[in-house]
N, C-alpha and C. Protein backbone atom coordinates (compact mmCIF):
# COMPACT_ATOMS: atom_id res chain seq x y z
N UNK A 1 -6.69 -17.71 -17.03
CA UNK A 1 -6.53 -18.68 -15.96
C UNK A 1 -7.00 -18.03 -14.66
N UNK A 2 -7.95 -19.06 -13.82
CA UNK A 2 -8.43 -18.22 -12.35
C UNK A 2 -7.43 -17.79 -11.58
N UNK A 3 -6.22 -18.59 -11.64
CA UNK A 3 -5.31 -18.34 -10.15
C UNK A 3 -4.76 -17.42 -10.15
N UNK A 4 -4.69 -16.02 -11.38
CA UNK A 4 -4.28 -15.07 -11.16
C UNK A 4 -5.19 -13.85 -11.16
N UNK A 5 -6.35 -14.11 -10.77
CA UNK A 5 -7.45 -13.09 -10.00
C UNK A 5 -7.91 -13.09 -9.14
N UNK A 6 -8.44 -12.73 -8.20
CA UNK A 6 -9.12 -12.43 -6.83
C UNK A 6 -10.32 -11.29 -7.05
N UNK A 7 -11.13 -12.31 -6.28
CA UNK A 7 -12.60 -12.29 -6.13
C UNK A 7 -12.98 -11.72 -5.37
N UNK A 8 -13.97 -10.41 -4.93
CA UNK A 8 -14.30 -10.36 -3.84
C UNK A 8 -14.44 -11.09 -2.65
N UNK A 9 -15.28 -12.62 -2.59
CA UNK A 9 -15.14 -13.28 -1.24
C UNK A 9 -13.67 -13.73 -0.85
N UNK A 10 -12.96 -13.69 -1.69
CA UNK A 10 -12.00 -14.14 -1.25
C UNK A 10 -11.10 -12.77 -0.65
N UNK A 11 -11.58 -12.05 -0.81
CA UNK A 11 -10.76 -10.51 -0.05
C UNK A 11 -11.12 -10.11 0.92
N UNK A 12 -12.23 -10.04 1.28
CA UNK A 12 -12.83 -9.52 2.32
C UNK A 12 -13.42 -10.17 3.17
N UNK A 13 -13.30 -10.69 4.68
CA UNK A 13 -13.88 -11.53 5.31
C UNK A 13 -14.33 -10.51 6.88
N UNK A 14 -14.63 -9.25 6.37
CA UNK A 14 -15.25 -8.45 7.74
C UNK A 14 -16.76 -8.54 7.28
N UNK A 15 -17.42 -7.82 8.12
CA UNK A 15 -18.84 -7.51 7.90
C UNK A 15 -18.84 -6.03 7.80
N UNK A 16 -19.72 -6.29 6.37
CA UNK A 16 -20.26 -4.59 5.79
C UNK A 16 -20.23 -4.14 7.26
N UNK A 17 -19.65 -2.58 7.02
CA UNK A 17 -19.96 -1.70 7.56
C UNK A 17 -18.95 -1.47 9.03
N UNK A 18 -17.79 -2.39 8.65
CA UNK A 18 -17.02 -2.54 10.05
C UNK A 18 -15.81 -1.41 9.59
N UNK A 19 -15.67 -1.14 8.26
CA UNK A 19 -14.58 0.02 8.32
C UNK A 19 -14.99 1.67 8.80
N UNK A 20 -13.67 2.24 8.96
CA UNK A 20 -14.34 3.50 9.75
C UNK A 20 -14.90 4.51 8.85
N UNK A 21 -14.54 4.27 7.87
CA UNK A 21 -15.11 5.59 6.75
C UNK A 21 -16.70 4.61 6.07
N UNK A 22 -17.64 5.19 6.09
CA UNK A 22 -18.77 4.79 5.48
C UNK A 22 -19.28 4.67 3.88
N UNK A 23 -18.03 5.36 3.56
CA UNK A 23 -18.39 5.61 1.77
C UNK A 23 -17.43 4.39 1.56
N UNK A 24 -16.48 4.22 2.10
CA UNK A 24 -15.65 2.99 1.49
C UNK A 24 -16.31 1.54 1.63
N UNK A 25 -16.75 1.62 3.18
CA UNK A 25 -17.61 0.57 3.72
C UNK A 25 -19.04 0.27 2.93
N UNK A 26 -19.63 1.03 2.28
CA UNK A 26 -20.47 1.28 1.68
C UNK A 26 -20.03 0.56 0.07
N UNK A 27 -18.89 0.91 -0.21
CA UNK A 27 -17.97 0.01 -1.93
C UNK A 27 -18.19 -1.22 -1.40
N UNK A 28 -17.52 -1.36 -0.44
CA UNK A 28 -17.44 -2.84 -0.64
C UNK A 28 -18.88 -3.26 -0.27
N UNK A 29 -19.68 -2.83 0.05
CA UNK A 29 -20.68 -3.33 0.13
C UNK A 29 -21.32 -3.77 -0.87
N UNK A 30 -21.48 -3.37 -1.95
CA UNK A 30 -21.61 -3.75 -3.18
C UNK A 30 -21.07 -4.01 -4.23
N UNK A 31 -20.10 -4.66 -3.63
CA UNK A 31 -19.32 -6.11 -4.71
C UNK A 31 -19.69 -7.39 -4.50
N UNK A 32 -20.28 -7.70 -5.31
CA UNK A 32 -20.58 -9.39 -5.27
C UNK A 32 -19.47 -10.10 -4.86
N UNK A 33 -20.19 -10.96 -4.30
CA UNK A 33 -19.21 -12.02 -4.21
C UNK A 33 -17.91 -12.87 -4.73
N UNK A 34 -18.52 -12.65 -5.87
CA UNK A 34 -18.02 -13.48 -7.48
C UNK A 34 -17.55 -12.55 -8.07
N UNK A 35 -17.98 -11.00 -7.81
CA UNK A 35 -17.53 -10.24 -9.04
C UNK A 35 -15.43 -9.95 -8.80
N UNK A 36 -15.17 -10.09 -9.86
CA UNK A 36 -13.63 -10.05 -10.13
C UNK A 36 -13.07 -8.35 -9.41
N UNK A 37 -12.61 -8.74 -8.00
CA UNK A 37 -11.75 -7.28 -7.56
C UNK A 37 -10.54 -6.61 -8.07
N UNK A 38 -9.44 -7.15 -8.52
CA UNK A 38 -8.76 -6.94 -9.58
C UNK A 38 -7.42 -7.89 -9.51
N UNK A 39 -6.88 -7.82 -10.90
CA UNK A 39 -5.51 -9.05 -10.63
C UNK A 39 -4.81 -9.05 -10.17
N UNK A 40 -3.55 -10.26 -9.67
CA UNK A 40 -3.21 -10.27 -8.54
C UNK A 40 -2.08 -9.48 -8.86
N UNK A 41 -1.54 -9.03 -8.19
CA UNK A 41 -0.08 -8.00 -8.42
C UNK A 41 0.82 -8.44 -7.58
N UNK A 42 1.97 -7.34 -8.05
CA UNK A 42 3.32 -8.12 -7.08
C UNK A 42 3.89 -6.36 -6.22
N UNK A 43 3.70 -6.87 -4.76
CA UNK A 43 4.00 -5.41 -4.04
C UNK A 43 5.76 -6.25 -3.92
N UNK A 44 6.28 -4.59 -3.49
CA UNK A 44 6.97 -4.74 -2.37
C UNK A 44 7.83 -4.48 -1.59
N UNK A 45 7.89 -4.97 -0.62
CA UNK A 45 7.87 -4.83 0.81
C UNK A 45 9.01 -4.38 1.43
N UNK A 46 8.82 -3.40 2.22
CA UNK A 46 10.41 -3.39 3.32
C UNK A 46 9.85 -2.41 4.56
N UNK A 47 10.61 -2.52 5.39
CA UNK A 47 10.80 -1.95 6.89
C UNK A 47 12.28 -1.50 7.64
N UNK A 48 11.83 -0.81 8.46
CA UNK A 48 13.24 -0.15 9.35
C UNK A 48 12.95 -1.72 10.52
N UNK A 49 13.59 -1.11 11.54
CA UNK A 49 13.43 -2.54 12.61
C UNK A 49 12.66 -2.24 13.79
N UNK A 50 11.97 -0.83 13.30
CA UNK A 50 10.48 -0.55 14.16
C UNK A 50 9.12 -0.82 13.82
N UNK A 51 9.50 -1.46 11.65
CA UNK A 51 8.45 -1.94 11.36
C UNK A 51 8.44 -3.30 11.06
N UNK A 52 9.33 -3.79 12.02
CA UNK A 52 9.65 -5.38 11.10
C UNK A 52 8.64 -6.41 11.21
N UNK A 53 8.15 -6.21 12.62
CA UNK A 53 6.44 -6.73 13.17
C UNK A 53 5.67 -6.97 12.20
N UNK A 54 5.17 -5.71 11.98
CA UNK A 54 3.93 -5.24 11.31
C UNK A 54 4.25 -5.77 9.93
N UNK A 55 5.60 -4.95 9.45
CA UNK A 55 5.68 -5.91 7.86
C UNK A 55 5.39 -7.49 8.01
N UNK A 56 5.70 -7.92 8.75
CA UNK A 56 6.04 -9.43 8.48
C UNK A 56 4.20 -10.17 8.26
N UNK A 57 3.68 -9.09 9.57
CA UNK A 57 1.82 -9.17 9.46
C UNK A 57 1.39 -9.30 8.07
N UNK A 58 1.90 -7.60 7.52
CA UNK A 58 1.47 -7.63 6.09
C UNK A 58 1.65 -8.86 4.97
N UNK A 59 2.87 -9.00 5.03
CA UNK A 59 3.16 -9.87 4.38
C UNK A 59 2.37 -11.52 4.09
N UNK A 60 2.22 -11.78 5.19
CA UNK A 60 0.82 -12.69 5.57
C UNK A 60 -0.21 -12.19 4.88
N UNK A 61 -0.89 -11.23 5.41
CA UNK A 61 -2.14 -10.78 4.67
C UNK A 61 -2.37 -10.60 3.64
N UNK A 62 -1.13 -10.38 2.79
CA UNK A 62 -0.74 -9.88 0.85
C UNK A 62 -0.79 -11.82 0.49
N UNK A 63 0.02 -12.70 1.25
CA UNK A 63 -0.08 -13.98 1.08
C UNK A 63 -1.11 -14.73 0.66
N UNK A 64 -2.17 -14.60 2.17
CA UNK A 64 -3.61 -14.88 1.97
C UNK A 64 -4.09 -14.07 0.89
N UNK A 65 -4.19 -13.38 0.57
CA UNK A 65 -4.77 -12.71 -0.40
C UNK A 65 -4.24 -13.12 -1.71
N UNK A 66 -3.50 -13.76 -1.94
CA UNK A 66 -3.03 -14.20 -3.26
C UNK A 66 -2.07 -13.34 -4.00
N UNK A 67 -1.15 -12.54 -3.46
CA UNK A 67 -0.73 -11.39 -3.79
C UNK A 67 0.62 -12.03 -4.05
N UNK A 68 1.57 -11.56 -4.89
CA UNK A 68 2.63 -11.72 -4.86
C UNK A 68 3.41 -10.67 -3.99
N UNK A 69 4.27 -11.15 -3.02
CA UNK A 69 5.12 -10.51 -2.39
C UNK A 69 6.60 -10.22 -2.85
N UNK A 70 7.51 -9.06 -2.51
CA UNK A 70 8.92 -9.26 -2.83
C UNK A 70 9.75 -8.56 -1.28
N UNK A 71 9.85 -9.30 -0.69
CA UNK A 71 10.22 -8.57 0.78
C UNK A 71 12.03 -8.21 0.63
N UNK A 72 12.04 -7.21 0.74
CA UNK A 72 13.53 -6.13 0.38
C UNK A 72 13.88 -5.67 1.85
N UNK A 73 13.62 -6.50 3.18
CA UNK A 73 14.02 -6.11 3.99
C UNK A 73 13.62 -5.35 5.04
N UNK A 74 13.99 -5.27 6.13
CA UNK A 74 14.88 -5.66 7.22
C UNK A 74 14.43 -6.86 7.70
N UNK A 75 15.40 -7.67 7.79
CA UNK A 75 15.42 -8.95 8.67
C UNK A 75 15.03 -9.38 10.00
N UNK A 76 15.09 -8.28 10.82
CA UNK A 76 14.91 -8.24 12.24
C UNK A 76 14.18 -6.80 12.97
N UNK A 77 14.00 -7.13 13.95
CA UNK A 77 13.15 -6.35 14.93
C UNK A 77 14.90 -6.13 15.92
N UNK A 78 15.30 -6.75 15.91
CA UNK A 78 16.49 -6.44 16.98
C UNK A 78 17.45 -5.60 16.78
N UNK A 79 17.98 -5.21 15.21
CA UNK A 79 18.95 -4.75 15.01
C UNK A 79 18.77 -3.47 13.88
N UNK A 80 19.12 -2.47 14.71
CA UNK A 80 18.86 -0.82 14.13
C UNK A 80 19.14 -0.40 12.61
N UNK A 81 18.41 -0.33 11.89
CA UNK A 81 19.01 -0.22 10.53
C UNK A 81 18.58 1.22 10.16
N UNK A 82 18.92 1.90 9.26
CA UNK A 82 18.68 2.92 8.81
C UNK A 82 17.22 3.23 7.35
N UNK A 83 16.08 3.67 8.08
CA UNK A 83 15.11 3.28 6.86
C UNK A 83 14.78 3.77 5.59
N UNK A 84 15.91 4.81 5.22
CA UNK A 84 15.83 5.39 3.79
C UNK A 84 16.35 4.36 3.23
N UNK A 85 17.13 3.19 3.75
CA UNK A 85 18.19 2.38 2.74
C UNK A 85 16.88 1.38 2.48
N UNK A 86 15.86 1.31 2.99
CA UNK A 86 14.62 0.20 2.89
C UNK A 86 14.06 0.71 1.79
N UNK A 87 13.29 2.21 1.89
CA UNK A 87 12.64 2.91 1.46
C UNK A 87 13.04 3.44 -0.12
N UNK A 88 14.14 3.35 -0.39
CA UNK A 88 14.98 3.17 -1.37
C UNK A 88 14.64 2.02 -2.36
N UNK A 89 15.23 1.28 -1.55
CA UNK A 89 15.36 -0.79 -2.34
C UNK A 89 13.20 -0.55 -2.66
N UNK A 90 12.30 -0.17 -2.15
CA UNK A 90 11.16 -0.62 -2.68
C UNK A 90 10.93 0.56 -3.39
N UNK A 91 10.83 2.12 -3.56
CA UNK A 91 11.24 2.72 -4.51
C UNK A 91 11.76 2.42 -5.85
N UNK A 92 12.70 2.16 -5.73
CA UNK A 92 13.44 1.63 -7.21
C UNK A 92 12.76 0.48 -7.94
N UNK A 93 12.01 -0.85 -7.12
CA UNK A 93 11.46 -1.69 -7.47
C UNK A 93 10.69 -1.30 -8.11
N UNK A 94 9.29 -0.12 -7.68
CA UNK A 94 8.61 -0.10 -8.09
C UNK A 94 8.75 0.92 -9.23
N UNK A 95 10.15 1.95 -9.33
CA UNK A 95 9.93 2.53 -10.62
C UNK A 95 10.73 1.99 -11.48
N UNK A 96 11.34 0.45 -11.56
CA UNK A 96 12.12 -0.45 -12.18
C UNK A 96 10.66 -1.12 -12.97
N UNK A 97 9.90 -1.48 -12.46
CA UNK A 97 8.94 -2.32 -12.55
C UNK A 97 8.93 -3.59 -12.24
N UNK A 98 9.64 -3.77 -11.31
CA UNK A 98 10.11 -5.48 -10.95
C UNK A 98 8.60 -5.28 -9.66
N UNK A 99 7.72 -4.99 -9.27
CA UNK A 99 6.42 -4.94 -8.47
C UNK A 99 5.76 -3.57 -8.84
N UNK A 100 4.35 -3.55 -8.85
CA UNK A 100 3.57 -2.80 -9.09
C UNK A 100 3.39 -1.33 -8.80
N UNK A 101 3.20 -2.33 -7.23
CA UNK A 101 2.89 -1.23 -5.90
C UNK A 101 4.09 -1.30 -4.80
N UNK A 102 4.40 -0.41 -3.92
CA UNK A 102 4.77 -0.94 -2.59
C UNK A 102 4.66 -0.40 -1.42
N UNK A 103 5.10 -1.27 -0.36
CA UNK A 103 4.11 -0.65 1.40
C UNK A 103 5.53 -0.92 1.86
N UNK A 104 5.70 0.00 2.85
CA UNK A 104 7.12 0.20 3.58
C UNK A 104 6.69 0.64 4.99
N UNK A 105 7.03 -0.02 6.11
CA UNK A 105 6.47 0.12 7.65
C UNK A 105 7.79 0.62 8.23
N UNK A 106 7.80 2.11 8.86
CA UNK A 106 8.77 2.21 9.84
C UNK A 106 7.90 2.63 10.78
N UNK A 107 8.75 3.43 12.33
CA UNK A 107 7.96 3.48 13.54
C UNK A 107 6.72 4.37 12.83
N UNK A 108 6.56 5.75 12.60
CA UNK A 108 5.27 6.36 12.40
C UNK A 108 5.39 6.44 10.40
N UNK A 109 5.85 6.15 9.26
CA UNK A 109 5.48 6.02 8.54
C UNK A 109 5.81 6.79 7.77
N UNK A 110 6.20 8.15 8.95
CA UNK A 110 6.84 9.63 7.75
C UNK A 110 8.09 9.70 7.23
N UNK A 111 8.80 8.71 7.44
CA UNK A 111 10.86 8.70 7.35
C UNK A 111 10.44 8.44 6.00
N UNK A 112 9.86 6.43 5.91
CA UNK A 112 9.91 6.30 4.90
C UNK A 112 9.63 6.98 3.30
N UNK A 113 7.94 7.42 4.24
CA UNK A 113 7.85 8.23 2.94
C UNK A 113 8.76 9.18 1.95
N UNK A 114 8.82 10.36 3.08
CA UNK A 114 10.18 11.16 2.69
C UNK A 114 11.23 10.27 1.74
N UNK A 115 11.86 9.71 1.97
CA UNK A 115 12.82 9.09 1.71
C UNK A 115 12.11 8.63 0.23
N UNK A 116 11.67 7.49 0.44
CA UNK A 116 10.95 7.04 -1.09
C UNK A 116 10.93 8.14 -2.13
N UNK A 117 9.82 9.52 -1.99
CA UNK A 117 9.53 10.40 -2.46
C UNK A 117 10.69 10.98 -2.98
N UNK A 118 11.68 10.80 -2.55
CA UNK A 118 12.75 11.62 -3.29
C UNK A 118 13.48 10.57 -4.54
N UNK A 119 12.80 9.23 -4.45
CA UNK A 119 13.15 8.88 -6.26
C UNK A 119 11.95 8.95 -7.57
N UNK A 120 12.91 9.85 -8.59
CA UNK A 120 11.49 10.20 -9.27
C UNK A 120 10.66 8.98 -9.74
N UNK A 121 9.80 9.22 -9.81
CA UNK A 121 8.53 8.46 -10.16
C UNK A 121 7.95 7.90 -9.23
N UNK A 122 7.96 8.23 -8.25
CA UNK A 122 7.56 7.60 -6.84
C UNK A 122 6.70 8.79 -6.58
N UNK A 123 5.55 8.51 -5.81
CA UNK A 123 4.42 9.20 -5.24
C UNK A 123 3.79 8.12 -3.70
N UNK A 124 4.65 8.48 -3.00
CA UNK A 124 4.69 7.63 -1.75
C UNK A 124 3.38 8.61 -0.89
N UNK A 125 2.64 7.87 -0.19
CA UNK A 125 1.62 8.35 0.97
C UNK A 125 1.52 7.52 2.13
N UNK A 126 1.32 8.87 3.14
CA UNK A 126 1.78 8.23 4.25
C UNK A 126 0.08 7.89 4.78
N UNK A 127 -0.70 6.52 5.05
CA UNK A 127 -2.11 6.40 5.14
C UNK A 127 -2.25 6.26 6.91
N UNK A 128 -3.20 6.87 7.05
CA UNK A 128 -3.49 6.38 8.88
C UNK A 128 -4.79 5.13 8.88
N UNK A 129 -5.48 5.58 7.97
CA UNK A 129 -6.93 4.73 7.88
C UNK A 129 -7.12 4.46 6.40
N UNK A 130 -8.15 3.57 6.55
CA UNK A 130 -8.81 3.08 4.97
C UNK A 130 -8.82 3.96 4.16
N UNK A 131 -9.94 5.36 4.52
CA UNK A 131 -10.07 6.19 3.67
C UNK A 131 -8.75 6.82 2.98
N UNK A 132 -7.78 7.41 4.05
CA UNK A 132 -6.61 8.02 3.55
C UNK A 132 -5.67 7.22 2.51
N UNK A 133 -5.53 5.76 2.47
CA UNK A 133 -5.34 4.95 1.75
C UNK A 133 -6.00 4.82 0.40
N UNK A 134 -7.41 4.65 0.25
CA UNK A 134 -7.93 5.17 -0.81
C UNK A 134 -7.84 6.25 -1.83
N UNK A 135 -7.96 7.32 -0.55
CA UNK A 135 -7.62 8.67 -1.53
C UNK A 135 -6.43 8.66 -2.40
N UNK A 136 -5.24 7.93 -1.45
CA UNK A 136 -4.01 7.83 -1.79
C UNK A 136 -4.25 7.71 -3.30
N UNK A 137 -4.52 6.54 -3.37
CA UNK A 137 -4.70 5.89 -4.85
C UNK A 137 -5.47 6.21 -5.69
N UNK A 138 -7.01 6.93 -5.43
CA UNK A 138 -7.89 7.16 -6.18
C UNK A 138 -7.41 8.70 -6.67
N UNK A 139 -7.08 9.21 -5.92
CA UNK A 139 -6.85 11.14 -6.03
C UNK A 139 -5.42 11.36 -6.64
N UNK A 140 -4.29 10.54 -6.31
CA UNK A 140 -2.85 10.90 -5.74
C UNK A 140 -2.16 9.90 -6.82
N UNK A 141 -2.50 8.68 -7.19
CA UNK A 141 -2.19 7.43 -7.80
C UNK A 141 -1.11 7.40 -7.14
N UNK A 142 -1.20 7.17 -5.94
CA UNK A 142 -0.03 6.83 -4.98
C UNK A 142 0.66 5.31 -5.45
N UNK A 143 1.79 4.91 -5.76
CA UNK A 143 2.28 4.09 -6.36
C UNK A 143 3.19 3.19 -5.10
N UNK A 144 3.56 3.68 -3.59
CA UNK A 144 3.77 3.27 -2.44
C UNK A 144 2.99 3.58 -1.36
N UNK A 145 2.48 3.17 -0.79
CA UNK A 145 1.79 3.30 0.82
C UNK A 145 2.59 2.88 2.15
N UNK A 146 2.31 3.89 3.03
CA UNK A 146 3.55 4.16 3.99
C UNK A 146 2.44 3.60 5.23
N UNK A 147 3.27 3.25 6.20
CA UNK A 147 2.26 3.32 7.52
C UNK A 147 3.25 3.26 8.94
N UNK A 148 2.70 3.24 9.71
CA UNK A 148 3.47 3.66 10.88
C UNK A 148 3.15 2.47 12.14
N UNK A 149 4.09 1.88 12.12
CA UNK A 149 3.85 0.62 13.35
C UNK A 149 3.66 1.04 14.59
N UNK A 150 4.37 2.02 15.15
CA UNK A 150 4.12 2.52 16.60
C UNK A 150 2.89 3.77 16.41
N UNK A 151 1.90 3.93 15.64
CA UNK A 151 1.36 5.23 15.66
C UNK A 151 -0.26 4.67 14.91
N UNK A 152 -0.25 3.18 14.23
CA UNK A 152 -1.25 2.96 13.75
C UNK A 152 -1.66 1.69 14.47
N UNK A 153 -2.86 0.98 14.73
CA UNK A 153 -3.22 -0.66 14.94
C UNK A 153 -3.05 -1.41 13.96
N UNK A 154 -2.73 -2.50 14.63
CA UNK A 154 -2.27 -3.66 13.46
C UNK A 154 -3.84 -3.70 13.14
N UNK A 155 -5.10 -3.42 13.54
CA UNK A 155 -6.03 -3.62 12.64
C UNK A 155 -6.35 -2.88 11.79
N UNK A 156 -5.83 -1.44 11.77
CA UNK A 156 -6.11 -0.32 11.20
C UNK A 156 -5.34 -0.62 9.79
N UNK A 157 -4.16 -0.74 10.34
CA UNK A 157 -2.94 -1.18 8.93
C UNK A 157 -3.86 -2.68 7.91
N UNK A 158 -4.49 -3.48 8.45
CA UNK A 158 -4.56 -5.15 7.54
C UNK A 158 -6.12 -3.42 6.72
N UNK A 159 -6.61 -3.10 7.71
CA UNK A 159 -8.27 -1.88 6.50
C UNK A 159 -7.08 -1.58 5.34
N UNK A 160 -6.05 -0.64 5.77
CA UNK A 160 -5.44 0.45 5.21
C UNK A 160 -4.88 -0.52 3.79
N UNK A 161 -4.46 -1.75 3.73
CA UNK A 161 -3.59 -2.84 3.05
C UNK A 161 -4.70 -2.80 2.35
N UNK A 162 -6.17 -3.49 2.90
CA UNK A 162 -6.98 -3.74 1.89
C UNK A 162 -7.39 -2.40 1.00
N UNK A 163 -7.93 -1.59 1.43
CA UNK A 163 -8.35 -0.48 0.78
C UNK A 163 -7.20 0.40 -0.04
N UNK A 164 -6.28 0.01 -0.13
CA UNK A 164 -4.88 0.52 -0.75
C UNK A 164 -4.94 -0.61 -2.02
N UNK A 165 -5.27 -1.39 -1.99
CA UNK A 165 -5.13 -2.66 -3.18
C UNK A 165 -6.19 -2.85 -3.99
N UNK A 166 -7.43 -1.93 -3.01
CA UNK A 166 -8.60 -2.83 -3.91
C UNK A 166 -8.90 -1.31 -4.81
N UNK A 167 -8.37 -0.32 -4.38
CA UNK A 167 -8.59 1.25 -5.32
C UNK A 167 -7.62 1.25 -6.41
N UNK A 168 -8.00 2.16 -7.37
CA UNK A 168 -7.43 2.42 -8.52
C UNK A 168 -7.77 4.09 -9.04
N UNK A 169 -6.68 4.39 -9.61
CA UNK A 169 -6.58 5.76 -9.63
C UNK A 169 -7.66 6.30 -10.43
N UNK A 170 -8.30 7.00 -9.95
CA UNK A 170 -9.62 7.70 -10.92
C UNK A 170 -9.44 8.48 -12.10
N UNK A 171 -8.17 9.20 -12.60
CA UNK A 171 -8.33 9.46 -13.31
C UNK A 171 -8.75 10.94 -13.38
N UNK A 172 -9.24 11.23 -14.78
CA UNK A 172 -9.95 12.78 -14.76
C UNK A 172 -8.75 13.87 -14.17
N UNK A 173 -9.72 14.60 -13.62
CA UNK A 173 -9.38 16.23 -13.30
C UNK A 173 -7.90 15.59 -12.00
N UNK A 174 -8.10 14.41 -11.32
CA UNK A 174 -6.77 14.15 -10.61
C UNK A 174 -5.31 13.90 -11.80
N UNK A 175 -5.74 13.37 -13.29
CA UNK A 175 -4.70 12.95 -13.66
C UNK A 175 -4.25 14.24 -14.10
N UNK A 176 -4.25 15.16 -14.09
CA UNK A 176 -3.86 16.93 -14.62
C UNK A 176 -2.77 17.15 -13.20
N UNK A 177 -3.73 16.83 -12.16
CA UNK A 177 -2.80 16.86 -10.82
C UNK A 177 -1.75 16.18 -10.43
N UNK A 178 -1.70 15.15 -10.99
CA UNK A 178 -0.48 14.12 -10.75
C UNK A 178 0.48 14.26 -11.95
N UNK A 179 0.22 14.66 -13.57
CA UNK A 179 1.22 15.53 -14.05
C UNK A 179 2.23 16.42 -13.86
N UNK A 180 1.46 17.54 -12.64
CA UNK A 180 1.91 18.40 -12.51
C UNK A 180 2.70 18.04 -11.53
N UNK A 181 2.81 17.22 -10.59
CA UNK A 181 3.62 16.34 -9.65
C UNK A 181 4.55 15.73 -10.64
N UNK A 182 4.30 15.18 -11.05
CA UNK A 182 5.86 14.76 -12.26
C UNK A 182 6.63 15.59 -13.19
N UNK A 183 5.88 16.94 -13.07
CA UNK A 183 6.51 17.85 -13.74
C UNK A 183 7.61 18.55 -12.68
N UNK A 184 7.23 18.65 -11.38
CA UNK A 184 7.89 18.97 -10.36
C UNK A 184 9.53 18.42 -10.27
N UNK A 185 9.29 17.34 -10.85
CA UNK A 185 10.71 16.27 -10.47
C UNK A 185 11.10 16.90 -11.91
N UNK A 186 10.86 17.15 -12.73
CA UNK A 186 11.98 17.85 -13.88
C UNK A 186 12.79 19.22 -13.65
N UNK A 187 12.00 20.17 -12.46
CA UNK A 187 12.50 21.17 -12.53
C UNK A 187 13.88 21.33 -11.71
């Protein structure tokens, strides 16, 4: 059935060559239109109440995109919450398997991570730009992406969203490396 894939035109509506890294800008440059970017998945979502903004952005943008969302919180921009208890709730989701992937926004991006990272099976990265987002996933098989509302642009974050969704872990000589990262959490 179509309604659970996404298409290149339907993902990308910049012009080649507007992201800041040139090798990524350069991928998408050569995806057809038509050709199938990959199926739709279910992230998800949470924030402290320095990222409640920006999540709520994302959340839109995962929308348009056909994405399934699961938003785990915070409710507000007004009221101080503590962001390991966020960073946690999408952690567990994602090593429950109730969502795929997930993106967690506090003020600069590093709480959450931390926090996440300490439940096993989690490989949280904290991305500033497209590329670092990529690597995340292609090198790292980063399974959460972190970002930082007071420290990144809301345009930098919608690159970082896309290029975090449209990569997939490469594999090879990285998957020896990310073993040895899960071997870490046994000792």
């Amino acid at each position: 059935e179509i309604s659970n894939v996404l298409f290149a035109h339907d993902f990308f509506s910049f012009t080649p060559g507007s992201l800041e890294n040139h090798a990524i800008s350069t991928l998408f440059e050569e995806i057809a239109p038509n050709e199938l970017l990959f199926d739709i998945m279910k992230i998800a979502i949470a924030s402290d109440h320095a990222g409640y903004t920006e999540k709520e952005a994302i959340k839109q943008q995962l929308t348009q995109m056909g994405v399934e969302v699961e938003d785990l919180g915070t409710t507000s921009a007004e009221v101080s919450v503590d962001y390991p208890d966020f960073a946690a709730r999408v952690g567990h989701a994602v090593v429950r398997g109730d969502a795929e992937r997930g993106i967690i926004v506090c003020g600069t991006g590093i709480g959450v991570s931390i926090a996440a990272n300490k439940i096993p099976g989690i490989r949280a990265a904290l991305a500033w730009n497209a590329e670092t987002a990529q690597l995340a996933r292609t090198h790292n098989d980063a399974n959460i992406i972190t970002v930082g509302a007071r420290t990144t642009s809301p345009e930098t974050i919608r690159e970082i969203v896309q290029s975090y969704l449209s990569s997939e872990f490469a594999g090879g000589r990285h998957a020896v490396r990310v073993e040895k990262i899960a071997a870490l959490e046994k000792k």
